[in-house]
PDB file of N, CA and C in Angstrom:
ATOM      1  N   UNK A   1     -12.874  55.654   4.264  1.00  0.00           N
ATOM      2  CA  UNK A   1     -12.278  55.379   2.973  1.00  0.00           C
ATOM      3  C   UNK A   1     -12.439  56.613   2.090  1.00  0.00           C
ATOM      4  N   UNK A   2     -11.074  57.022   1.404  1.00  0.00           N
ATOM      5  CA  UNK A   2     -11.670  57.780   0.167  1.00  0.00           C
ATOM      6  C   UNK A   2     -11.839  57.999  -1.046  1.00  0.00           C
ATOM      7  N   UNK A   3     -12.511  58.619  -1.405  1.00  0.00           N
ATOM      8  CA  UNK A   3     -13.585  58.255  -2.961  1.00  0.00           C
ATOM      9  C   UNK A   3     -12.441  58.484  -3.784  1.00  0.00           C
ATOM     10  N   UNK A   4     -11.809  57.273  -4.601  1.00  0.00           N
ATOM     11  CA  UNK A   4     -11.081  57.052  -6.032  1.00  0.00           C
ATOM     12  C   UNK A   4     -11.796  57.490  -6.882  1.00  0.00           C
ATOM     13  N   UNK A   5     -10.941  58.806  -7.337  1.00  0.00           N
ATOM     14  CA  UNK A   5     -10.981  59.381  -8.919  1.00  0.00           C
ATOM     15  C   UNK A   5     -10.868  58.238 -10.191  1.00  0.00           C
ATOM     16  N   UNK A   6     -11.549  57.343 -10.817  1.00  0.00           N
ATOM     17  CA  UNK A   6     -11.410  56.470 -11.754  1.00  0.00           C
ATOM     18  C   UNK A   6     -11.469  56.995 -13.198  1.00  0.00           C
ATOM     19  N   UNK A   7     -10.663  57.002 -13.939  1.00  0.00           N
ATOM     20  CA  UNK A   7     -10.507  57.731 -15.359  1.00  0.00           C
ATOM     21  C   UNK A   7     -11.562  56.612 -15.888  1.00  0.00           C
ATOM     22  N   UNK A   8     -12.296  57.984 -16.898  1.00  0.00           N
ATOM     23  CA  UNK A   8     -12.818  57.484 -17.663  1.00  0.00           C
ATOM     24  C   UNK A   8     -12.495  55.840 -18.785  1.00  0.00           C
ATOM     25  N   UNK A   9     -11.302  56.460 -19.009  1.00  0.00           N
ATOM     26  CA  UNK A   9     -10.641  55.541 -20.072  1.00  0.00           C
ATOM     27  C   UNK A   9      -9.894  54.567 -19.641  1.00  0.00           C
ATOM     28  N   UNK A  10     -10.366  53.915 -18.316  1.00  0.00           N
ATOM     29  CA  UNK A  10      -9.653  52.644 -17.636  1.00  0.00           C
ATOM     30  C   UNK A  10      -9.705  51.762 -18.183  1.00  0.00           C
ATOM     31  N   UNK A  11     -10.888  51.307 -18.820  1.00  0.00           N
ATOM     32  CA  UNK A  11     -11.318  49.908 -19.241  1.00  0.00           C
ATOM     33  C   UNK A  11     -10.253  50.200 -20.983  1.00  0.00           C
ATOM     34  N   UNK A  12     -10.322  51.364 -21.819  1.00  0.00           N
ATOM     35  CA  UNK A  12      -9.617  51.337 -22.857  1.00  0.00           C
ATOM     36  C   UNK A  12      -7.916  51.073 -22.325  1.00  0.00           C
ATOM     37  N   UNK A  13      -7.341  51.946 -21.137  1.00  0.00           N
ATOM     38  CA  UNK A  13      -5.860  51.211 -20.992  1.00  0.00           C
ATOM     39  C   UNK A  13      -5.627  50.255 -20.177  1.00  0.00           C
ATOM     40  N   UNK A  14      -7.077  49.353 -19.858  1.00  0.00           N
ATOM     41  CA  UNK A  14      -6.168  47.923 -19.455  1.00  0.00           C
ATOM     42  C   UNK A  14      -5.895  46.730 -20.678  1.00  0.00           C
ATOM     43  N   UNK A  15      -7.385  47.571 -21.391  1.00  0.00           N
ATOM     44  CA  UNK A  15      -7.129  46.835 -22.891  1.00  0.00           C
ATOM     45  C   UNK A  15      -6.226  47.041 -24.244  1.00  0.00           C
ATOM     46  N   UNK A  16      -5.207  47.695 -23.717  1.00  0.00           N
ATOM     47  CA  UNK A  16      -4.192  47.993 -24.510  1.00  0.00           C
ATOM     48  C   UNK A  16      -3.658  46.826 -24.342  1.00  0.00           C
ATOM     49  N   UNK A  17      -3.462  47.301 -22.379  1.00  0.00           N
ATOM     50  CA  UNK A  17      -2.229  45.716 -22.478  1.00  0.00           C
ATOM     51  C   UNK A  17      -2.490  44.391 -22.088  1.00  0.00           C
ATOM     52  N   UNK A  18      -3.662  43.879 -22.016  1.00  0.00           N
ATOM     53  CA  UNK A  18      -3.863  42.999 -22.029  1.00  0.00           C
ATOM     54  C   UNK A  18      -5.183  42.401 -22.821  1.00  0.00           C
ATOM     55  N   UNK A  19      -5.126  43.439 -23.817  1.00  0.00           N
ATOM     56  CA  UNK A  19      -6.108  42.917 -25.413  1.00  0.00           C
ATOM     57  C   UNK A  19      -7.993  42.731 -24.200  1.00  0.00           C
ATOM     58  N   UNK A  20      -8.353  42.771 -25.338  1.00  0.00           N
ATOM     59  CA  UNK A  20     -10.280  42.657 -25.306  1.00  0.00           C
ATOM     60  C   UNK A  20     -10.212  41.974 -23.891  1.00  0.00           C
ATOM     61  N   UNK A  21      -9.547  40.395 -24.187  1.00  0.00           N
ATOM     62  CA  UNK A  21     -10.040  39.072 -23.693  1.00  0.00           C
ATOM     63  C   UNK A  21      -9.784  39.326 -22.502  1.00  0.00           C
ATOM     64  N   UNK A  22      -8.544  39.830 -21.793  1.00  0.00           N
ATOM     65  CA  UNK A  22      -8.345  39.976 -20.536  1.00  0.00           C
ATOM     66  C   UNK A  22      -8.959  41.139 -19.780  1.00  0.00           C
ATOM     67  N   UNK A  23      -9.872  41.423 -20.038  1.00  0.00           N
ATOM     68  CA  UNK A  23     -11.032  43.022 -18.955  1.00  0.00           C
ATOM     69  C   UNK A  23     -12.053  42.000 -19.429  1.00  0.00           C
ATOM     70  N   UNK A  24     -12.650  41.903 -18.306  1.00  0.00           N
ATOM     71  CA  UNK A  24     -13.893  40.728 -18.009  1.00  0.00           C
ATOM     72  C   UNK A  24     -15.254  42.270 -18.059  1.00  0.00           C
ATOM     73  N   UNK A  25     -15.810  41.581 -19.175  1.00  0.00           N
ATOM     74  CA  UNK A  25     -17.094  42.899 -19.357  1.00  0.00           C
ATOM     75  C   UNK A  25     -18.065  43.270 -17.809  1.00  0.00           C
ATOM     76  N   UNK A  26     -18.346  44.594 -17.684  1.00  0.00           N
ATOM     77  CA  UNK A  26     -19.218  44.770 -16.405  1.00  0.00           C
ATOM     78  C   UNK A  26     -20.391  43.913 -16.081  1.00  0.00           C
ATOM     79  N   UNK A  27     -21.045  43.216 -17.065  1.00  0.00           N
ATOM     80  CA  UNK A  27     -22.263  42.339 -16.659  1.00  0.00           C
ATOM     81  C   UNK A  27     -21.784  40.780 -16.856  1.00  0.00           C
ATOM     82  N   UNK A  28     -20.209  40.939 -16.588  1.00  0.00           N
ATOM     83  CA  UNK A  28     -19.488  39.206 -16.494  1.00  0.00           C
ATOM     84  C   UNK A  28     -19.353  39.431 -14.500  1.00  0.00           C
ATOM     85  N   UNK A  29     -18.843  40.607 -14.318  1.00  0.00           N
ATOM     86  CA  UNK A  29     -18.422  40.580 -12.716  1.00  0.00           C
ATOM     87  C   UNK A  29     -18.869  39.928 -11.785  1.00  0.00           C
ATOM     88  N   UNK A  30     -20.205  39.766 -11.883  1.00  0.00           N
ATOM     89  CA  UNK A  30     -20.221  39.132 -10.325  1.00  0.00           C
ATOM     90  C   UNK A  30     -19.634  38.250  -9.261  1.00  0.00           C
ATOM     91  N   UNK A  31     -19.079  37.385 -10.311  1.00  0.00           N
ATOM     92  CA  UNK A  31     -18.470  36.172  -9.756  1.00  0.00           C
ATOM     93  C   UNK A  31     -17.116  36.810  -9.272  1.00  0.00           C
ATOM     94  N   UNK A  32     -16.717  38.028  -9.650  1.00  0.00           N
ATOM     95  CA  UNK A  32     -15.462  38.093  -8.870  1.00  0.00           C
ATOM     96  C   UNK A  32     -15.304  39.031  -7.609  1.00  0.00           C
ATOM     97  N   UNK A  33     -16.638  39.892  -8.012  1.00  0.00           N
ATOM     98  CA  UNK A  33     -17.254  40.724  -6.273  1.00  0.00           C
ATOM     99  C   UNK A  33     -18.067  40.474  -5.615  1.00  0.00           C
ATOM    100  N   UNK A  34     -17.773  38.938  -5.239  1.00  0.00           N
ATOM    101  CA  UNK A  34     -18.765  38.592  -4.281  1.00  0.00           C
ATOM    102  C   UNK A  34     -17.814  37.054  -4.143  1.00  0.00           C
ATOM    103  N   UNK A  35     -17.959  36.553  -2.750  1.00  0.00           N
ATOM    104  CA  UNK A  35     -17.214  35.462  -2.442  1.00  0.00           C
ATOM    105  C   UNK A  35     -18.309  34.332  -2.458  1.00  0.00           C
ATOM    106  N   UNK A  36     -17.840  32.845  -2.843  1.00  0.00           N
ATOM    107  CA  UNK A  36     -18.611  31.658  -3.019  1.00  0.00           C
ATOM    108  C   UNK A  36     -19.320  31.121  -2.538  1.00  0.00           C
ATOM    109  N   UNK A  37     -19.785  32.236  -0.759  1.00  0.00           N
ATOM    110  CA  UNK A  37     -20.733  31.973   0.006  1.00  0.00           C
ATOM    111  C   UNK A  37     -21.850  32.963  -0.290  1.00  0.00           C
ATOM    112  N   UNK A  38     -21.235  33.843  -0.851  1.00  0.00           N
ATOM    113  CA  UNK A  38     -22.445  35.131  -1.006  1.00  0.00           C
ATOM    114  C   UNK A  38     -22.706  35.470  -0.044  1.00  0.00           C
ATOM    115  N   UNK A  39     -21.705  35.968   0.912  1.00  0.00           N
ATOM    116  CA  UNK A  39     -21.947  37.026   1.947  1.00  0.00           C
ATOM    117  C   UNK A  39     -20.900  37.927   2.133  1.00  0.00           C
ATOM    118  N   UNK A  40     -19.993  38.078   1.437  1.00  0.00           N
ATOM    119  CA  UNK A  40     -19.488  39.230   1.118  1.00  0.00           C
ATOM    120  C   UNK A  40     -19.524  39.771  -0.186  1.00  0.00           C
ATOM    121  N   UNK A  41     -19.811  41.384  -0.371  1.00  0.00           N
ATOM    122  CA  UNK A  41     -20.330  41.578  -2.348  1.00  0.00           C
ATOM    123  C   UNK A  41     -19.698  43.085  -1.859  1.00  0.00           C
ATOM    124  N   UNK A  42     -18.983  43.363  -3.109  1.00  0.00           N
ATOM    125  CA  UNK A  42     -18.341  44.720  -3.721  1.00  0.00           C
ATOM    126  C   UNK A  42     -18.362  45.097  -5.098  1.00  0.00           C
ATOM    127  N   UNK A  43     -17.566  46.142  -5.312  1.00  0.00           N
ATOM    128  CA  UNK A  43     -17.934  46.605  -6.474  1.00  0.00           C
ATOM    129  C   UNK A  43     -16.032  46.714  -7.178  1.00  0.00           C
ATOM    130  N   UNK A  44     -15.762  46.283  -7.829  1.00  0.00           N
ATOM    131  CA  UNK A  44     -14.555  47.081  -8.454  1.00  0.00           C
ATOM    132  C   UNK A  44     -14.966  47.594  -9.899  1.00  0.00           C
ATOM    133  N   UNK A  45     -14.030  48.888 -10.081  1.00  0.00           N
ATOM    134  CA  UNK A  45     -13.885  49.238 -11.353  1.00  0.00           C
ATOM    135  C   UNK A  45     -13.567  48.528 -12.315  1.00  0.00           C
ATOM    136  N   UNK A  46     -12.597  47.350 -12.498  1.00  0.00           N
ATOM    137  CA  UNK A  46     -12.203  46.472 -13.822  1.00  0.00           C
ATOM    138  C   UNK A  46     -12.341  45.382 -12.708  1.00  0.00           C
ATOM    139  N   UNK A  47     -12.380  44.379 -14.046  1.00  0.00           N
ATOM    140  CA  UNK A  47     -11.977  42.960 -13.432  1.00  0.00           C
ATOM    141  C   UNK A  47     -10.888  42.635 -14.707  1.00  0.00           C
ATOM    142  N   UNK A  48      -9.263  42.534 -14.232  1.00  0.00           N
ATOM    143  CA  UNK A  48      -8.652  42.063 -15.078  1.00  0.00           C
ATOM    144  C   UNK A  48      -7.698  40.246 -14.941  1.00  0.00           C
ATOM    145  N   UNK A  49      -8.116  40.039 -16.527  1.00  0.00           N
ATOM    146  CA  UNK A  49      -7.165  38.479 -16.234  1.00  0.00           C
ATOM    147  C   UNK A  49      -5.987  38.968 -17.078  1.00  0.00           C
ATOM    148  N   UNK A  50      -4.354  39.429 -16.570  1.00  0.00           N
ATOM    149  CA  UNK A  50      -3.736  39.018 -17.492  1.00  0.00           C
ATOM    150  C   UNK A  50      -3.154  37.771 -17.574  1.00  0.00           C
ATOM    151  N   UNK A  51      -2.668  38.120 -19.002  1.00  0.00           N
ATOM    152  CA  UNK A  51      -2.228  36.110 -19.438  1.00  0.00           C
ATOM    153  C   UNK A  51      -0.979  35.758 -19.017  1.00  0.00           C
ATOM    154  N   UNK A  52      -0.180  36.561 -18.672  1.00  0.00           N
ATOM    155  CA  UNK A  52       1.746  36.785 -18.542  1.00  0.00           C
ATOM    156  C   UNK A  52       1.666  37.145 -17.488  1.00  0.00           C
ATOM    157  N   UNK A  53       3.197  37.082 -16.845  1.00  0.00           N
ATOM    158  CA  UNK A  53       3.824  38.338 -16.315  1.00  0.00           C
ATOM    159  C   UNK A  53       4.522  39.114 -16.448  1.00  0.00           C
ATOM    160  N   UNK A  54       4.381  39.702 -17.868  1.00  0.00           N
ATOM    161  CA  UNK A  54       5.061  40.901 -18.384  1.00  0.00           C
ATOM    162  C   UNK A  54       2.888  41.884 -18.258  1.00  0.00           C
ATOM    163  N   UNK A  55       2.367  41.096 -18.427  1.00  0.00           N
ATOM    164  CA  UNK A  55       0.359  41.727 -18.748  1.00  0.00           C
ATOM    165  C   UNK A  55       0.787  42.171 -16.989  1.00  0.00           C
ATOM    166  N   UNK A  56       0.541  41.416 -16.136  1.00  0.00           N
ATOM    167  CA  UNK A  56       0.314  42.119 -14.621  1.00  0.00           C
ATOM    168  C   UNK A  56       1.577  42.568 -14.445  1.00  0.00           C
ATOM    169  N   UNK A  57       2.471  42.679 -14.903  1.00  0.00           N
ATOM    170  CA  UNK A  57       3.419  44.380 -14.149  1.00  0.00           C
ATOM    171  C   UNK A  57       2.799  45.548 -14.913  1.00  0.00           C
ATOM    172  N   UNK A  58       2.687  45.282 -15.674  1.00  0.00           N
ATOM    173  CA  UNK A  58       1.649  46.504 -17.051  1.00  0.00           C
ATOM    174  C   UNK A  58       0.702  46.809 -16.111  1.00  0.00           C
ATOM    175  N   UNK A  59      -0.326  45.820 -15.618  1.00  0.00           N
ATOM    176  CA  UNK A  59      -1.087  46.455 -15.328  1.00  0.00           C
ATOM    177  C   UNK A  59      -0.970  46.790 -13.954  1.00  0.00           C
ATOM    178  N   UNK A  60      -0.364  46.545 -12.977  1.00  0.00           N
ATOM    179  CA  UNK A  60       0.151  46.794 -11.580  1.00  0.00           C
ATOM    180  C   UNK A  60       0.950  48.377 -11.499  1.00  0.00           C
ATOM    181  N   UNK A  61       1.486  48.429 -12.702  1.00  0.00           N
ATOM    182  CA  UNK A  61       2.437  49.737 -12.753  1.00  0.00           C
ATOM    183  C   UNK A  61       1.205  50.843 -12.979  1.00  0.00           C
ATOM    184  N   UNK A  62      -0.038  50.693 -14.141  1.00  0.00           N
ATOM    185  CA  UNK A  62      -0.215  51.472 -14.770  1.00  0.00           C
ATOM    186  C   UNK A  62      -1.408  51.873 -13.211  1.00  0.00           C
ATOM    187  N   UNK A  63      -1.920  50.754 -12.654  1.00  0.00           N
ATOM    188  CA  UNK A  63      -3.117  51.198 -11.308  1.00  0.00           C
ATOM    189  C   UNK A  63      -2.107  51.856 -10.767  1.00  0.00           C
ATOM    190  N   UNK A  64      -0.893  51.146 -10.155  1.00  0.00           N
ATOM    191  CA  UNK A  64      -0.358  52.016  -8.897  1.00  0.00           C
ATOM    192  C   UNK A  64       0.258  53.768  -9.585  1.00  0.00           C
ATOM    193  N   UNK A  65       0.598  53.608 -10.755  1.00  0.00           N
ATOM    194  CA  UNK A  65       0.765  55.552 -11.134  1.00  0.00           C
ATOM    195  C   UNK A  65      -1.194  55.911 -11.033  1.00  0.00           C
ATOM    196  N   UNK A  66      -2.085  55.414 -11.077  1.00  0.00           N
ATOM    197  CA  UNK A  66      -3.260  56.102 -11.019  1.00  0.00           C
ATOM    198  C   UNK A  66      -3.841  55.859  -9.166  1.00  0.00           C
ATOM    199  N   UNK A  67      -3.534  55.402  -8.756  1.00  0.00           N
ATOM    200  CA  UNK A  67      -3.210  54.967  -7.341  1.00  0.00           C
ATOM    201  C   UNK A  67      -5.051  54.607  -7.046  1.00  0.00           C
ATOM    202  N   UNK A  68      -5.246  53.419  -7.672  1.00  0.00           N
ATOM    203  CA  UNK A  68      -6.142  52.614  -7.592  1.00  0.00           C
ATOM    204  C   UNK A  68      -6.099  51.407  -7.073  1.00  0.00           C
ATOM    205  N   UNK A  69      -6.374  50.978  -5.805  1.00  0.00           N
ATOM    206  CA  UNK A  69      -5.958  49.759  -5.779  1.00  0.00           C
ATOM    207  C   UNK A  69      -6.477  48.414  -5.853  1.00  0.00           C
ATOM    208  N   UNK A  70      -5.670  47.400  -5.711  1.00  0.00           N
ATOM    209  CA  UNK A  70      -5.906  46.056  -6.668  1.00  0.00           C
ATOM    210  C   UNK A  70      -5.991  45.053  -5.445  1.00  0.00           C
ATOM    211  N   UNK A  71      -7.258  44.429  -5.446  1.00  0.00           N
ATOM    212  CA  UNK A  71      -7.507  43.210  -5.047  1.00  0.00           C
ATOM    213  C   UNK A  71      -7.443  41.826  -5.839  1.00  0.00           C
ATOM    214  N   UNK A  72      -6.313  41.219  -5.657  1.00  0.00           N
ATOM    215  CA  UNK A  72      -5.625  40.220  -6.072  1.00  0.00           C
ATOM    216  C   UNK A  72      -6.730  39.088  -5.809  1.00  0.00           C
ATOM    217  N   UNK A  73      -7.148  37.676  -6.993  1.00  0.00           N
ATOM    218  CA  UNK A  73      -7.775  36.851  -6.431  1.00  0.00           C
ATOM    219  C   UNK A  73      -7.292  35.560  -7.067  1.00  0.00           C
ATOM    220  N   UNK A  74      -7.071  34.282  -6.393  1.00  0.00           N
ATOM    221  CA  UNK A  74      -6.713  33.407  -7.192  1.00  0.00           C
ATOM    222  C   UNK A  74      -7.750  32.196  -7.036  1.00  0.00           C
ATOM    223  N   UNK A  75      -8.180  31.305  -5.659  1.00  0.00           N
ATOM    224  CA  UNK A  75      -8.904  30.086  -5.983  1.00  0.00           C
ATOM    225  C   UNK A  75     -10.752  31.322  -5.723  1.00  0.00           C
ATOM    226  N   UNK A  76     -10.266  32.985  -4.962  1.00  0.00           N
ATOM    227  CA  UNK A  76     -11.561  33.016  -4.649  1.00  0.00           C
ATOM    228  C   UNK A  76     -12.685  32.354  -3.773  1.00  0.00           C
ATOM    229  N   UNK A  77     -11.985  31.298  -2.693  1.00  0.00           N
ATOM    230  CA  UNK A  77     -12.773  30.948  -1.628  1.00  0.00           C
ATOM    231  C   UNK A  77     -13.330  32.044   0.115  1.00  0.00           C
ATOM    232  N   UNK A  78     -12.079  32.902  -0.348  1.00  0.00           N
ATOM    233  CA  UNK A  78     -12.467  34.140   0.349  1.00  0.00           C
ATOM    234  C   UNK A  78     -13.345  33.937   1.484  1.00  0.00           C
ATOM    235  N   UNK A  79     -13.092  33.136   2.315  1.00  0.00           N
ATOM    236  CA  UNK A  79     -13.784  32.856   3.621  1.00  0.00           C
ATOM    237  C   UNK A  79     -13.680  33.850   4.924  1.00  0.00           C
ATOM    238  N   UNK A  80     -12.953  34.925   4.216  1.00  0.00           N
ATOM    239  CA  UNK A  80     -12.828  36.008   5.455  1.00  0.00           C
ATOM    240  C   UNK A  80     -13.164  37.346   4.828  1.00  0.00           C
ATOM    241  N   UNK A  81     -13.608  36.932   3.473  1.00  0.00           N
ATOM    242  CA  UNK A  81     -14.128  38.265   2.716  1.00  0.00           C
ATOM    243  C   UNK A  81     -12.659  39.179   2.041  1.00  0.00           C
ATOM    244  N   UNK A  82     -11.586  38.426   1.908  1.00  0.00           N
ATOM    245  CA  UNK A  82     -10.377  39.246   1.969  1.00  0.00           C
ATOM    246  C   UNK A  82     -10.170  39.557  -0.183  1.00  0.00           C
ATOM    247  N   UNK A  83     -10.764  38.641  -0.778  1.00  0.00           N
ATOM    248  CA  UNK A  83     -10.654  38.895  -2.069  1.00  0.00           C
ATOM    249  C   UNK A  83     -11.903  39.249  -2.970  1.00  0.00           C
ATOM    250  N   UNK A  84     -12.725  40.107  -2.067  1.00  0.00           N
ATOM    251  CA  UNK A  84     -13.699  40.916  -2.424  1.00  0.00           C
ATOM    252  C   UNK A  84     -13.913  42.501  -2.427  1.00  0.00           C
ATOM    253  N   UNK A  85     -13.563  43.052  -3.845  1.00  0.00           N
ATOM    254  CA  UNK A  85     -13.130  44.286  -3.818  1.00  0.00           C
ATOM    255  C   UNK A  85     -13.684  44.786  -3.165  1.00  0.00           C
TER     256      UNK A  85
END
């Protein structure tokens, strides 16, 4: 794998477009890098909720021009470890 360059100012432009509420603070994460058995655990740079889908093309456009990529999660039962960054 290779080492992603992460801009400093990630967490300020996801919160442009999808305000405070949607970037889940670094000591909220756990619950979303690590699956509900606790045997798979990662690390991502943001954890974002947007509220729309006008918020996730914003933010889908703005990772893929920084070519960061995005692990998608929705119920998070992740029994094969597949929605653990």
């Amino acid at each position: 794998m290779t080492d992603l360059s992460i801009p400093k100012d990630l967490s300020e432009r996801l919160k442009a477009i999808v305000g405070e509420r949607g970037v889940v603070a670094q000591d909220e994460r756990a619950a979303y890098e690590s699956d509900w058995r606790d045997a798979y655990h990662g690390h991502a740079a943001a954890v974002v909720r947007p509220a729309n889908t006008e918020e996730v093309s914003k933010v889908v456009a703005l990772l893929s021009q920084l070519r960061i990529p995005i692990v998608p999660q929705g119920g998070n039962t992740s029994l094969c470890g597949a929605s653990v960054p």
